[in-house]
C-alpha atoms as a PDB file:
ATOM      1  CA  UNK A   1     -16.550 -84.799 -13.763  1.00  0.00           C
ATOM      2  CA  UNK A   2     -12.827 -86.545 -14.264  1.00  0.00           C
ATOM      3  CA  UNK A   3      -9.973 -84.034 -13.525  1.00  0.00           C
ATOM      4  CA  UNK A   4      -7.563 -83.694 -15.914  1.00  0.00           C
ATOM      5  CA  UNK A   5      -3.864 -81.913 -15.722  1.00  0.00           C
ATOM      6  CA  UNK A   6      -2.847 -80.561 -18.973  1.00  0.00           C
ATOM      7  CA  UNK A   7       1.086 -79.938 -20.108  1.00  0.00           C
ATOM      8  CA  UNK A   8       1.212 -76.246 -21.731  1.00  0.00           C
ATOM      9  CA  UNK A   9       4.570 -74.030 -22.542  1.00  0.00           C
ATOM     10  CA  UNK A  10       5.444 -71.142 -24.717  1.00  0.00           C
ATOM     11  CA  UNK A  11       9.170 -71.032 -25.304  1.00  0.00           C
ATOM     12  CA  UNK A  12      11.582 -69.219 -27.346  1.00  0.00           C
ATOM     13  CA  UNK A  13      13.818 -70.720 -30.031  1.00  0.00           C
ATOM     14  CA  UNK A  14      15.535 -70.682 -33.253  1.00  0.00           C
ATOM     15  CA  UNK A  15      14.451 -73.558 -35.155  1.00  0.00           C
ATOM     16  CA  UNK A  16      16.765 -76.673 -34.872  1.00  0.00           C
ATOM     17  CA  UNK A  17      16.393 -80.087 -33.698  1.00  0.00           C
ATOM     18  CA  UNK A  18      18.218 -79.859 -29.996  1.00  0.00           C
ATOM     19  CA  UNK A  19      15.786 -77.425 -29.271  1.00  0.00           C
ATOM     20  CA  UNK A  20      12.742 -78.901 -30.167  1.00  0.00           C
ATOM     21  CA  UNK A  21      14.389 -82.179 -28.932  1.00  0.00           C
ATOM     22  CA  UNK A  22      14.430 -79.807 -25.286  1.00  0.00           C
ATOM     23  CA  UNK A  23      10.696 -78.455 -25.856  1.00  0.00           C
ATOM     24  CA  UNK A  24       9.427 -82.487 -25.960  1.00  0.00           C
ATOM     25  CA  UNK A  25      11.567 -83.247 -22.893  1.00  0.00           C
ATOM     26  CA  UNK A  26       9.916 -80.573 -21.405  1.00  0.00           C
ATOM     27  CA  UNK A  27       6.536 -81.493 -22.233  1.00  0.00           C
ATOM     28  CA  UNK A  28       7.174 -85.204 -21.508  1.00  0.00           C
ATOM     29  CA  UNK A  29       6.946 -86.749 -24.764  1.00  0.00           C
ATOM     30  CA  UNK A  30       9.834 -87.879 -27.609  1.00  0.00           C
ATOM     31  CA  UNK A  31      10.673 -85.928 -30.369  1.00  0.00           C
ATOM     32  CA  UNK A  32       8.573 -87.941 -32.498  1.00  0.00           C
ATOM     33  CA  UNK A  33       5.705 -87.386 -30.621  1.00  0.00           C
ATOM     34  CA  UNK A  34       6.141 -83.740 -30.763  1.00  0.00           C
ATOM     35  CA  UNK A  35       3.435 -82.643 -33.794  1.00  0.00           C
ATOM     36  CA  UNK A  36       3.735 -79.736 -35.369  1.00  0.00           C
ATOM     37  CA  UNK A  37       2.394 -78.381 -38.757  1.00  0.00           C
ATOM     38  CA  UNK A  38       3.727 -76.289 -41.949  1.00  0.00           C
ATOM     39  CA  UNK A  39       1.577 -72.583 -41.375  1.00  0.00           C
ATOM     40  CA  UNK A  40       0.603 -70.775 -43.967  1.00  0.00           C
ATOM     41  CA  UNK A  41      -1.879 -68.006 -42.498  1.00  0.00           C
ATOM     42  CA  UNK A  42      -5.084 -69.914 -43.140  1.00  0.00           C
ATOM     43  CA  UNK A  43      -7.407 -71.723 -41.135  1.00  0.00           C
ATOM     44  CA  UNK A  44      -6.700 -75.279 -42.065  1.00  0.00           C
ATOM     45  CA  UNK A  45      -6.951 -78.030 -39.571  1.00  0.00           C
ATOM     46  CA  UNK A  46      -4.873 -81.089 -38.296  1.00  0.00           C
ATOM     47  CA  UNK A  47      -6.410 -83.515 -35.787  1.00  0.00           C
ATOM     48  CA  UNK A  48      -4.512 -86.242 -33.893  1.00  0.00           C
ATOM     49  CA  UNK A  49      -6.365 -89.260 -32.686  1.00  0.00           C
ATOM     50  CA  UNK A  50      -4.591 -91.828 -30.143  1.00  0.00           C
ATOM     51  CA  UNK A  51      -3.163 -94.642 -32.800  1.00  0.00           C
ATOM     52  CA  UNK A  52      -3.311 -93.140 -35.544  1.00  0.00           C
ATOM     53  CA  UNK A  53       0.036 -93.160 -37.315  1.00  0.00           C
ATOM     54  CA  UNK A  54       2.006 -90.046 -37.239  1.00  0.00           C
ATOM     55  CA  UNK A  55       2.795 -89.990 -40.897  1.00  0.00           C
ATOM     56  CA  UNK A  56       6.059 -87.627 -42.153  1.00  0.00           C
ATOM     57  CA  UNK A  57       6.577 -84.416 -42.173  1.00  0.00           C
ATOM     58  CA  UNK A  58       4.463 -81.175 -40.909  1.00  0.00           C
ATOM     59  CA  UNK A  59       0.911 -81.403 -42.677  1.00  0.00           C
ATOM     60  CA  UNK A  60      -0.117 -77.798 -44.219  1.00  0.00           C
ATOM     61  CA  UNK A  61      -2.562 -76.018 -41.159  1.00  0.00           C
ATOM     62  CA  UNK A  62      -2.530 -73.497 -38.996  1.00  0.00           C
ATOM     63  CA  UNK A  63      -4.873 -75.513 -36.886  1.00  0.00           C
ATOM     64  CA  UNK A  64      -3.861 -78.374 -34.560  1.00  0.00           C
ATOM     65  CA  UNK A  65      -6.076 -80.568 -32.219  1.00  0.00           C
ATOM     66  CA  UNK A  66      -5.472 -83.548 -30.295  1.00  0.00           C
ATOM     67  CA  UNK A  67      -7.332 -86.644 -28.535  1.00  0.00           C
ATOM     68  CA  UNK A  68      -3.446 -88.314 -27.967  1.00  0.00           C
ATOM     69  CA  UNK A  69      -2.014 -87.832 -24.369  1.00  0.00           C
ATOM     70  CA  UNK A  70       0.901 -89.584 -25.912  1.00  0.00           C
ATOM     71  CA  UNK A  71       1.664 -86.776 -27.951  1.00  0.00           C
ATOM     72  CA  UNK A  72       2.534 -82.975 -27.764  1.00  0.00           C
ATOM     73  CA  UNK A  73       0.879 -80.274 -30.026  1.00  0.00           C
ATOM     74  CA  UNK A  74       2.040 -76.946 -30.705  1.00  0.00           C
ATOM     75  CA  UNK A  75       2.380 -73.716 -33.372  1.00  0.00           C
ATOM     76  CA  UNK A  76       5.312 -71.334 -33.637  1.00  0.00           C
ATOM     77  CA  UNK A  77       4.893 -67.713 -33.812  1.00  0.00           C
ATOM     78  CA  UNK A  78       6.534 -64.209 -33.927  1.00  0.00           C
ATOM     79  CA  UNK A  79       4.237 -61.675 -33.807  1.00  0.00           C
ATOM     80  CA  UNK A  80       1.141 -63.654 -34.679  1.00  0.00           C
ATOM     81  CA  UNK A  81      -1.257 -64.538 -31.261  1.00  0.00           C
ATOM     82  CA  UNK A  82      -0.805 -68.513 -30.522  1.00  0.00           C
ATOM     83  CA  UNK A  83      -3.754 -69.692 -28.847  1.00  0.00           C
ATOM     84  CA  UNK A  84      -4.103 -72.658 -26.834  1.00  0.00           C
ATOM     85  CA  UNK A  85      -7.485 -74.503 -25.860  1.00  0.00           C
ATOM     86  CA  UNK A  86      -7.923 -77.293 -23.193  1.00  0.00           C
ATOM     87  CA  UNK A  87     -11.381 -79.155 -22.643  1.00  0.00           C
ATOM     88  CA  UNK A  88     -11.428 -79.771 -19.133  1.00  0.00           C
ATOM     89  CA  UNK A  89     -14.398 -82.641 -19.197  1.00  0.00           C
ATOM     90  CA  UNK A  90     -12.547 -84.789 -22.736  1.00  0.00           C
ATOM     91  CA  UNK A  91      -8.798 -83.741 -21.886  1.00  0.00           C
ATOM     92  CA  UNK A  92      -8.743 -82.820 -25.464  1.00  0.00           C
ATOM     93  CA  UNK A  93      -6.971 -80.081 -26.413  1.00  0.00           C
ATOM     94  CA  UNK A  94      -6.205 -77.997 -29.676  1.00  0.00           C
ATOM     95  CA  UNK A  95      -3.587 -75.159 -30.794  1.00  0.00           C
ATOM     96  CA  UNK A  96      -4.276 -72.333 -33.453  1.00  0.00           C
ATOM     97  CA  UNK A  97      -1.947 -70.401 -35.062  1.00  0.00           C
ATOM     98  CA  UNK A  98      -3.817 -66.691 -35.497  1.00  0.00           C
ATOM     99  CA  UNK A  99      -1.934 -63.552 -37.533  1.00  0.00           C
ATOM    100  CA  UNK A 100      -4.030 -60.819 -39.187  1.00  0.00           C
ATOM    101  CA  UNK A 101      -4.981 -63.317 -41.779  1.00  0.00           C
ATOM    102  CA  UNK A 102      -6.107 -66.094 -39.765  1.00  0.00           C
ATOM    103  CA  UNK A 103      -7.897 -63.497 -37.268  1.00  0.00           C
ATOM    104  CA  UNK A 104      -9.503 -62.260 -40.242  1.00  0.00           C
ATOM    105  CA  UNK A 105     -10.735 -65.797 -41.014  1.00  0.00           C
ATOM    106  CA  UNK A 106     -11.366 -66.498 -37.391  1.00  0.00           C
ATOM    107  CA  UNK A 107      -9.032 -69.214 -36.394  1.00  0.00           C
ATOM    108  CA  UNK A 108      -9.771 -69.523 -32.773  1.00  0.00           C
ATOM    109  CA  UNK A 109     -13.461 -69.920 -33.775  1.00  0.00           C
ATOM    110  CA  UNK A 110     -12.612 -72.810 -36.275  1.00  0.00           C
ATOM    111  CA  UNK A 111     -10.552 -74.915 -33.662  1.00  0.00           C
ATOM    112  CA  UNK A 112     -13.253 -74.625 -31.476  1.00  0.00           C
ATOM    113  CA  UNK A 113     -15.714 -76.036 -34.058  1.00  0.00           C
ATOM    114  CA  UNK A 114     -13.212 -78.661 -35.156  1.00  0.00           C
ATOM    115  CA  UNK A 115     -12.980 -79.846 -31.642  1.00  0.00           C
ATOM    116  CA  UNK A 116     -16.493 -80.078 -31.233  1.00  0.00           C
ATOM    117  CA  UNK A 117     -16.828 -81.678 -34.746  1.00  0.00           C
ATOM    118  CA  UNK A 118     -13.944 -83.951 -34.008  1.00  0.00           C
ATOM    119  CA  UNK A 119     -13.850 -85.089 -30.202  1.00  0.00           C
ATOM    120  CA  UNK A 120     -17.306 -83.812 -29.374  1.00  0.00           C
ATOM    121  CA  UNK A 121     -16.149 -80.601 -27.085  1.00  0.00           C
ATOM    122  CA  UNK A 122     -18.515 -78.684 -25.827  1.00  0.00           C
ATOM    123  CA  UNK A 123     -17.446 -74.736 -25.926  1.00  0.00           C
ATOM    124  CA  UNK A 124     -18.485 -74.143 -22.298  1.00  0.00           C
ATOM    125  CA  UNK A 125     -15.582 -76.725 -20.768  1.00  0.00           C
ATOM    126  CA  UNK A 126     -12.726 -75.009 -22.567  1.00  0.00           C
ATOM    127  CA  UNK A 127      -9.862 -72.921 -21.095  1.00  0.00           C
ATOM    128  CA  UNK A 128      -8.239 -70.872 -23.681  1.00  0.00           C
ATOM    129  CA  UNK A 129      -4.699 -68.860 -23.733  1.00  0.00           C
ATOM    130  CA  UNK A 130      -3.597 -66.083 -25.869  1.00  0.00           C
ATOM    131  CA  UNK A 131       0.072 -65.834 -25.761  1.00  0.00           C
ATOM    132  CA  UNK A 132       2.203 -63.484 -26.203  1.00  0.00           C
ATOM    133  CA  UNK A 133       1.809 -61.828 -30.004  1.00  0.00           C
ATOM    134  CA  UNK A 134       1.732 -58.104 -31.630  1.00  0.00           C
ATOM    135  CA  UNK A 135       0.454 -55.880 -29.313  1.00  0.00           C
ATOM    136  CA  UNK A 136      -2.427 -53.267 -29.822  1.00  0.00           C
ATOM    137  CA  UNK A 137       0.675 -51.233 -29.109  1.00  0.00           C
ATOM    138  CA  UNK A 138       2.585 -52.112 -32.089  1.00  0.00           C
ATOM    139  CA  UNK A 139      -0.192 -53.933 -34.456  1.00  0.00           C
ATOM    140  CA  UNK A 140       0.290 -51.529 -37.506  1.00  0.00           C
ATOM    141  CA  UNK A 141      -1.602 -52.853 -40.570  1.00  0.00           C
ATOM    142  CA  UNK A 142      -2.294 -51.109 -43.947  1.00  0.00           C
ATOM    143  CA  UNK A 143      -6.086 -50.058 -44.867  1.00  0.00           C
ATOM    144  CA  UNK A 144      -6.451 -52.736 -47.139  1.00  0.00           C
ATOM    145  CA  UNK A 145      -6.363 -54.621 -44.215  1.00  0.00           C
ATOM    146  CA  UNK A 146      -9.208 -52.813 -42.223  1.00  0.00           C
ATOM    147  CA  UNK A 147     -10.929 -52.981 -45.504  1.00  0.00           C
ATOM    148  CA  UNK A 148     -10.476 -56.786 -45.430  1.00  0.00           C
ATOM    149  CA  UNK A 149     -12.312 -56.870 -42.272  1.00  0.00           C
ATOM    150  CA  UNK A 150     -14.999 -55.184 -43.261  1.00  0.00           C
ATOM    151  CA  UNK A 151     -15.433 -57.090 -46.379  1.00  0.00           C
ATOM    152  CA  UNK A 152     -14.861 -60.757 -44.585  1.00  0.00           C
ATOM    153  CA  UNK A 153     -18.267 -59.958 -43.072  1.00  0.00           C
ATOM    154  CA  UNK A 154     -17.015 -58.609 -39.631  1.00  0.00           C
ATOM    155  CA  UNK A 155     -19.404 -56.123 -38.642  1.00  0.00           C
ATOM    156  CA  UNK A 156     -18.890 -52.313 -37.305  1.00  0.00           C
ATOM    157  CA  UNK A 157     -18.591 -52.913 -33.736  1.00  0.00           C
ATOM    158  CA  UNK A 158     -16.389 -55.302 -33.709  1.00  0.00           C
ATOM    159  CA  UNK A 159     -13.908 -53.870 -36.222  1.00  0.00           C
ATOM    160  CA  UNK A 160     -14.868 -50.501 -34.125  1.00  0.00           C
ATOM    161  CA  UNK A 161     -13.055 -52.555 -31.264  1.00  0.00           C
ATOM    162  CA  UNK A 162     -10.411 -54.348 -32.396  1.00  0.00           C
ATOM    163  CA  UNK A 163      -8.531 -51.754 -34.798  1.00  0.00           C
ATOM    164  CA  UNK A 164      -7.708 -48.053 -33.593  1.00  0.00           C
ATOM    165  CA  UNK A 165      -5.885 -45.118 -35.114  1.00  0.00           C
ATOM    166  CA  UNK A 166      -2.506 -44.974 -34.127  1.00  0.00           C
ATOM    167  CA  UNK A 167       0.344 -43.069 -33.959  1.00  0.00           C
ATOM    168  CA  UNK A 168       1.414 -43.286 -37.867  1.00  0.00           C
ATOM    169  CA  UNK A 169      -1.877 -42.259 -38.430  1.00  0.00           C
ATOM    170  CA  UNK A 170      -2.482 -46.128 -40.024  1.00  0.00           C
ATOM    171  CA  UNK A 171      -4.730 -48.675 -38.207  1.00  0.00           C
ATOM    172  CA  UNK A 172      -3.637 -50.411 -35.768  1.00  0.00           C
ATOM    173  CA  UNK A 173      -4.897 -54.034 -35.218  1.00  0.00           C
ATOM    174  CA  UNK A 174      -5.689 -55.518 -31.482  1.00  0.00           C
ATOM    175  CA  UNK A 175      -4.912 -59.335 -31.955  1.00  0.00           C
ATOM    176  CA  UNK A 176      -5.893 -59.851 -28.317  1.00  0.00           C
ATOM    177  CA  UNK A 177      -9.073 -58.367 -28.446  1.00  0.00           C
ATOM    178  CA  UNK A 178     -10.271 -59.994 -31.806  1.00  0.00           C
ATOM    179  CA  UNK A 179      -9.675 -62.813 -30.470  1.00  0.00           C
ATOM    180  CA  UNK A 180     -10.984 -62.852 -27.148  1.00  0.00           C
ATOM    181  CA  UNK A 181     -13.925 -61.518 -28.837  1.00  0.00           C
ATOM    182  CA  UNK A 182     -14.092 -64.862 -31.241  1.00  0.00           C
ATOM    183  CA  UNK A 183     -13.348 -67.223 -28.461  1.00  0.00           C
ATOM    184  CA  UNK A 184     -16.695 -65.765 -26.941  1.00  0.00           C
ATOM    185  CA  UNK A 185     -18.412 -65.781 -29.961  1.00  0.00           C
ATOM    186  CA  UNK A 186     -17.399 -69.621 -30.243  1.00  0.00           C
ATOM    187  CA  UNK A 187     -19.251 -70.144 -26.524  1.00  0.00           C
ATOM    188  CA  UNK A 188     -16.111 -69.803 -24.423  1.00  0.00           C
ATOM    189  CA  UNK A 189     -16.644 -68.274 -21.033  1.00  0.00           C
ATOM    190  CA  UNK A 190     -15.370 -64.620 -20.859  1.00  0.00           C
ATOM    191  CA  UNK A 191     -14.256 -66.360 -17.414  1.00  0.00           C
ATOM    192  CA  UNK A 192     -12.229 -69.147 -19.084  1.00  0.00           C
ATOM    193  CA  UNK A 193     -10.080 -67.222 -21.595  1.00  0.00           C
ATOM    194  CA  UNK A 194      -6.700 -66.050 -20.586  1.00  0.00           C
ATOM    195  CA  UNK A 195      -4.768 -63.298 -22.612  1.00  0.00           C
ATOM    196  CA  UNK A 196      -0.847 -62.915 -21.702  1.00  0.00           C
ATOM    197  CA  UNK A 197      -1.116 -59.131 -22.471  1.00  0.00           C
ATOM    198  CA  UNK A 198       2.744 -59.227 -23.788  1.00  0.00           C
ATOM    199  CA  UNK A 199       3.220 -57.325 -27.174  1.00  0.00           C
ATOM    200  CA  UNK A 200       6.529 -59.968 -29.315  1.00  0.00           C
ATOM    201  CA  UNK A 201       7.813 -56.308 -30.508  1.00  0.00           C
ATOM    202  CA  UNK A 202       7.858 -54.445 -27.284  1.00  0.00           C
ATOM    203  CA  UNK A 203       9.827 -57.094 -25.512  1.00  0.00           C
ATOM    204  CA  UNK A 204      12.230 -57.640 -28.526  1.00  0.00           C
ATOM    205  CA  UNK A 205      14.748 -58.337 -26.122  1.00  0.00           C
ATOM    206  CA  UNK A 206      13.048 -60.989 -24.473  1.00  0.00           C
ATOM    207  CA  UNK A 207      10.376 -62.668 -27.236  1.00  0.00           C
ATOM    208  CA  UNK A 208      11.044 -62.987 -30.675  1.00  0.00           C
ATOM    209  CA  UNK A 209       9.299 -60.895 -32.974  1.00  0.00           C
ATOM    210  CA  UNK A 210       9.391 -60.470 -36.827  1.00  0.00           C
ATOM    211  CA  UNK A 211       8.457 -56.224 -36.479  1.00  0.00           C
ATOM    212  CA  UNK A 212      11.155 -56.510 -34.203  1.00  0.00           C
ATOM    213  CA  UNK A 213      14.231 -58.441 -36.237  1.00  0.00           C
ATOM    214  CA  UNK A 214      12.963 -58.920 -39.386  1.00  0.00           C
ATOM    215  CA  UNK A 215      14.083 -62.023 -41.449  1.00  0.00           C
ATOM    216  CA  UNK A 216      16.551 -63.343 -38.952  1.00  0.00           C
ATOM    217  CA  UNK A 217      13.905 -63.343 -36.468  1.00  0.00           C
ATOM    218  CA  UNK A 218      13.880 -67.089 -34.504  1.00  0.00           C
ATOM    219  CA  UNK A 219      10.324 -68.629 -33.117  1.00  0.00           C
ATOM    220  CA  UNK A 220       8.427 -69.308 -30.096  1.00  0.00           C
ATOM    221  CA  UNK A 221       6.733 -72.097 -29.512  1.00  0.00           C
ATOM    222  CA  UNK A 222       3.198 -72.504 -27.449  1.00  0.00           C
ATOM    223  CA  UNK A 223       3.189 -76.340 -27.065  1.00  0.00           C
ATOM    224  CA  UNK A 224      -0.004 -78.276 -25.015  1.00  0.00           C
ATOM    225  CA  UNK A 225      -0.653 -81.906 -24.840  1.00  0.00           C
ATOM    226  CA  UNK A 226      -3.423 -83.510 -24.080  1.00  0.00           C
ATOM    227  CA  UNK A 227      -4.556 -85.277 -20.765  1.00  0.00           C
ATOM    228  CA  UNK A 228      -5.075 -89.249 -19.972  1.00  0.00           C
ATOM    229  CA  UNK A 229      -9.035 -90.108 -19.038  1.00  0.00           C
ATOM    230  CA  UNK A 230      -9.879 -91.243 -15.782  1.00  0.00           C
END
Protein backbone atom coordinates (compact mmCIF):
# COMPACT_ATOMS: atom_id res chain seq x y z
CA UNK A 1 0.00 0.00 0.00
CA UNK A 2 1.71 3.62 -1.04
CA UNK A 3 1.89 6.03 1.99
CA UNK A 4 0.60 9.16 1.55
CA UNK A 5 1.00 12.54 3.84
CA UNK A 6 -1.95 14.71 3.58
CA UNK A 7 -1.91 18.79 4.28
CA UNK A 8 -5.09 19.55 6.65
CA UNK A 9 -5.82 22.99 8.75
CA UNK A 10 -8.78 24.64 10.30
CA UNK A 11 -8.11 28.32 10.80
CA UNK A 12 -9.90 31.34 11.78
CA UNK A 13 -10.51 34.39 9.60
CA UNK A 14 -12.52 37.18 8.36
CA UNK A 15 -12.85 36.84 4.78
CA UNK A 16 -10.24 38.85 2.70
CA UNK A 17 -7.64 38.03 0.30
CA UNK A 18 -4.26 38.36 2.66
CA UNK A 19 -5.75 35.86 4.64
CA UNK A 20 -6.65 33.35 2.37
CA UNK A 21 -3.43 34.38 0.50
CA UNK A 22 -1.79 33.10 4.32
CA UNK A 23 -4.15 29.86 4.50
CA UNK A 24 -2.51 28.67 0.78
CA UNK A 25 0.99 29.52 2.04
CA UNK A 26 0.23 27.46 4.74
CA UNK A 27 -1.02 24.62 2.93
CA UNK A 28 1.70 24.90 0.25
CA UNK A 29 -0.12 25.87 -2.71
CA UNK A 30 -0.85 29.60 -4.54
CA UNK A 31 -3.78 31.42 -4.08
CA UNK A 32 -5.07 30.23 -7.23
CA UNK A 33 -4.80 26.88 -6.37
CA UNK A 34 -6.69 27.38 -3.26
CA UNK A 35 -10.52 26.00 -4.32
CA UNK A 36 -13.20 26.89 -2.57
CA UNK A 37 -17.01 26.92 -3.33
CA UNK A 38 -20.20 29.36 -2.88
CA UNK A 39 -22.38 27.19 0.15
CA UNK A 40 -25.69 27.26 0.24
CA UNK A 41 -26.78 24.45 2.85
CA UNK A 42 -27.31 21.69 0.32
CA UNK A 43 -25.52 18.76 -0.66
CA UNK A 44 -24.16 19.73 -4.01
CA UNK A 45 -20.82 18.54 -5.17
CA UNK A 46 -17.54 19.96 -6.76
CA UNK A 47 -14.78 17.58 -7.87
CA UNK A 48 -11.25 18.61 -8.91
CA UNK A 49 -9.30 16.41 -11.22
CA UNK A 50 -5.38 17.09 -11.82
CA UNK A 51 -5.54 19.37 -15.26
CA UNK A 52 -8.54 20.26 -15.36
CA UNK A 53 -8.85 24.02 -15.63
CA UNK A 54 -9.80 25.86 -12.58
CA UNK A 55 -12.46 27.95 -14.19
CA UNK A 56 -13.64 31.47 -12.19
CA UNK A 57 -15.18 32.00 -9.37
CA UNK A 58 -16.57 29.60 -6.39
CA UNK A 59 -18.98 26.95 -8.11
CA UNK A 60 -22.42 26.61 -5.99
CA UNK A 61 -21.73 23.23 -3.43
CA UNK A 62 -21.34 22.48 -0.21
CA UNK A 63 -19.37 19.51 -1.32
CA UNK A 64 -15.71 19.55 -2.42
CA UNK A 65 -13.42 16.60 -3.55
CA UNK A 66 -10.14 16.42 -5.02
CA UNK A 67 -7.72 14.01 -7.13
CA UNK A 68 -5.15 17.39 -7.55
CA UNK A 69 -2.11 17.39 -5.10
CA UNK A 70 -1.47 20.65 -6.81
CA UNK A 71 -4.31 22.15 -5.29
CA UNK A 72 -5.88 22.93 -1.80
CA UNK A 73 -9.62 22.26 -0.93
CA UNK A 74 -11.53 23.63 1.79
CA UNK A 75 -15.22 24.96 3.28
CA UNK A 76 -15.75 27.81 5.72
CA UNK A 77 -17.92 27.53 8.64
CA UNK A 78 -19.33 29.14 11.86
CA UNK A 79 -21.31 26.99 13.65
CA UNK A 80 -21.94 24.41 10.96
CA UNK A 81 -19.55 20.91 11.45
CA UNK A 82 -16.73 21.01 8.52
CA UNK A 83 -15.74 17.64 7.79
CA UNK A 84 -12.70 16.54 6.20
CA UNK A 85 -12.05 13.01 4.48
CA UNK A 86 -8.62 11.59 3.34
CA UNK A 87 -8.31 8.15 1.39
CA UNK A 88 -5.24 6.80 2.58
CA UNK A 89 -4.73 4.03 -0.44
CA UNK A 90 -5.79 7.04 -3.67
CA UNK A 91 -4.48 10.22 -1.66
CA UNK A 92 -7.76 11.60 -2.63
CA UNK A 93 -9.38 13.63 -0.44
CA UNK A 94 -12.81 15.57 -0.13
CA UNK A 95 -14.34 18.45 2.22
CA UNK A 96 -18.14 18.83 3.18
CA UNK A 97 -19.68 21.61 4.46
CA UNK A 98 -22.58 20.07 7.06
CA UNK A 99 -25.23 22.61 9.07
CA UNK A 100 -28.64 21.31 10.19
CA UNK A 101 -29.67 21.35 6.62
CA UNK A 102 -26.99 19.53 5.04
CA UNK A 103 -26.96 16.97 8.14
CA UNK A 104 -30.47 16.60 7.43
CA UNK A 105 -29.61 15.70 3.82
CA UNK A 106 -26.59 13.76 4.89
CA UNK A 107 -23.63 15.53 3.50
CA UNK A 108 -20.85 13.50 4.89
CA UNK A 109 -22.61 10.44 3.37
CA UNK A 110 -22.78 12.12 -0.16
CA UNK A 111 -18.96 13.04 -0.28
CA UNK A 112 -18.25 9.73 0.54
CA UNK A 113 -20.33 8.38 -2.39
CA UNK A 114 -19.02 11.08 -4.70
CA UNK A 115 -15.55 9.98 -3.93
CA UNK A 116 -16.23 6.57 -4.58
CA UNK A 117 -18.26 7.54 -7.73
CA UNK A 118 -15.56 9.92 -8.76
CA UNK A 119 -11.94 8.58 -7.84
CA UNK A 120 -13.06 5.08 -6.99
CA UNK A 121 -12.58 5.35 -2.92
CA UNK A 122 -13.35 2.71 -1.11
CA UNK A 123 -15.16 3.78 2.40
CA UNK A 124 -12.95 1.48 4.50
CA UNK A 125 -9.46 3.58 3.60
CA UNK A 126 -10.86 6.92 4.70
CA UNK A 127 -9.89 9.06 7.73
CA UNK A 128 -12.48 11.55 8.50
CA UNK A 129 -12.45 14.88 10.84
CA UNK A 130 -15.24 16.72 12.36
CA UNK A 131 -14.11 20.10 13.30
CA UNK A 132 -15.01 22.26 15.48
CA UNK A 133 -19.01 23.32 14.94
CA UNK A 134 -22.27 23.90 17.29
CA UNK A 135 -22.03 21.88 20.09
CA UNK A 136 -24.72 19.42 21.53
CA UNK A 137 -24.24 22.06 24.18
CA UNK A 138 -25.51 24.93 22.32
CA UNK A 139 -27.31 23.20 19.09
CA UNK A 140 -30.82 24.80 19.72
CA UNK A 141 -33.15 24.16 16.74
CA UNK A 142 -36.95 24.79 16.43
CA UNK A 143 -39.44 21.62 16.17
CA UNK A 144 -39.93 22.09 12.70
CA UNK A 145 -36.61 21.07 12.56
CA UNK A 146 -36.90 17.71 14.55
CA UNK A 147 -39.95 17.32 12.47
CA UNK A 148 -37.74 17.67 9.35
CA UNK A 149 -35.80 14.80 10.50
CA UNK A 150 -38.33 12.69 10.94
CA UNK A 151 -39.92 13.41 7.71
CA UNK A 152 -36.39 13.24 5.58
CA UNK A 153 -36.71 9.53 6.37
CA UNK A 154 -34.31 9.43 9.44
CA UNK A 155 -35.60 6.87 11.60
CA UNK A 156 -36.39 6.90 15.60
CA UNK A 157 -33.17 5.85 16.90
CA UNK A 158 -31.18 7.86 15.29
CA UNK A 159 -33.12 11.11 15.73
CA UNK A 160 -33.55 9.48 19.45
CA UNK A 161 -29.64 10.09 19.45
CA UNK A 162 -28.74 12.94 17.86
CA UNK A 163 -31.39 15.60 19.23
CA UNK A 164 -32.13 15.97 23.12
CA UNK A 165 -34.29 18.25 25.21
CA UNK A 166 -32.50 21.03 26.44
CA UNK A 167 -32.46 23.64 28.67
CA UNK A 168 -35.08 26.07 26.76
CA UNK A 169 -37.12 23.24 26.75
CA UNK A 170 -36.54 23.22 22.56
CA UNK A 171 -34.48 20.43 20.87
CA UNK A 172 -31.30 20.52 20.80
CA UNK A 173 -29.36 19.11 17.76
CA UNK A 174 -25.89 16.98 18.19
CA UNK A 175 -24.01 17.83 14.85
CA UNK A 176 -21.18 15.57 16.02
CA UNK A 177 -23.08 12.68 16.63
CA UNK A 178 -25.26 12.79 13.37
CA UNK A 179 -22.53 12.82 11.74
CA UNK A 180 -20.31 10.37 13.10
CA UNK A 181 -23.29 8.28 12.86
CA UNK A 182 -23.47 8.97 8.80
CA UNK A 183 -19.80 8.61 8.30
CA UNK A 184 -20.44 4.95 9.67
CA UNK A 185 -23.36 4.48 7.85
CA UNK A 186 -21.24 5.48 4.63
CA UNK A 187 -18.63 2.38 5.68
CA UNK A 188 -16.15 4.52 7.58
CA UNK A 189 -14.45 2.79 10.45
CA UNK A 190 -15.83 3.95 13.88
CA UNK A 191 -11.84 3.69 14.31
CA UNK A 192 -11.05 6.16 11.49
CA UNK A 193 -13.35 9.11 12.29
CA UNK A 194 -12.09 11.89 14.41
CA UNK A 195 -14.51 14.46 16.11
CA UNK A 196 -12.74 17.77 17.61
CA UNK A 197 -15.43 17.85 20.40
CA UNK A 198 -15.18 21.92 20.39
CA UNK A 199 -18.70 23.64 20.43
CA UNK A 200 -17.93 27.47 17.74
CA UNK A 201 -20.39 29.15 20.50
CA UNK A 202 -18.81 28.02 23.68
CA UNK A 203 -15.39 29.17 22.67
CA UNK A 204 -16.71 32.51 21.17
CA UNK A 205 -13.64 33.95 22.22
CA UNK A 206 -11.49 31.73 20.47
CA UNK A 207 -13.64 30.25 17.18
CA UNK A 208 -15.97 32.14 15.34
CA UNK A 209 -19.44 31.39 15.66
CA UNK A 210 -22.67 32.91 14.14
CA UNK A 211 -24.93 31.96 17.75
CA UNK A 212 -22.12 33.62 19.13
CA UNK A 213 -21.72 37.21 17.06
CA UNK A 214 -24.36 37.19 14.87
CA UNK A 215 -23.99 38.96 11.42
CA UNK A 216 -20.54 40.31 11.98
CA UNK A 217 -19.43 36.93 12.72
CA UNK A 218 -15.92 36.14 10.49
CA UNK A 219 -15.16 32.31 9.21
CA UNK A 220 -13.03 29.42 9.77
CA UNK A 221 -11.64 27.60 7.37
CA UNK A 222 -10.93 23.55 7.38
CA UNK A 223 -8.61 23.35 4.31
CA UNK A 224 -7.00 19.61 3.08
CA UNK A 225 -5.16 18.90 -0.04
CA UNK A 226 -4.61 16.03 -1.55
CA UNK A 227 -1.43 13.73 -1.63
CA UNK A 228 1.12 12.91 -4.71
CA UNK A 229 1.04 8.87 -5.72
CA UNK A 230 3.93 6.87 -5.24
Amino acid sequence: MAAHVFTTATLRLVEDEQEWGAVAELMGVSRERLRLIRQVHGVGVTVVRPGEDEGSGRPEADIIISGDPEVAIGVRVADCAPVLLADVRLGVVGAAHAGWRGTLRGAAAVAVEAMRRDFGTRAADLVAAIGPCLGPCCGEVGPEVLEAFRDAGHGPDRVGRWFSAGASGRPYLDLWTANRDQLEGAGVQASQIFVAGLCTRTHASLLHSYRAHGAGAGRMVAAIRASARD
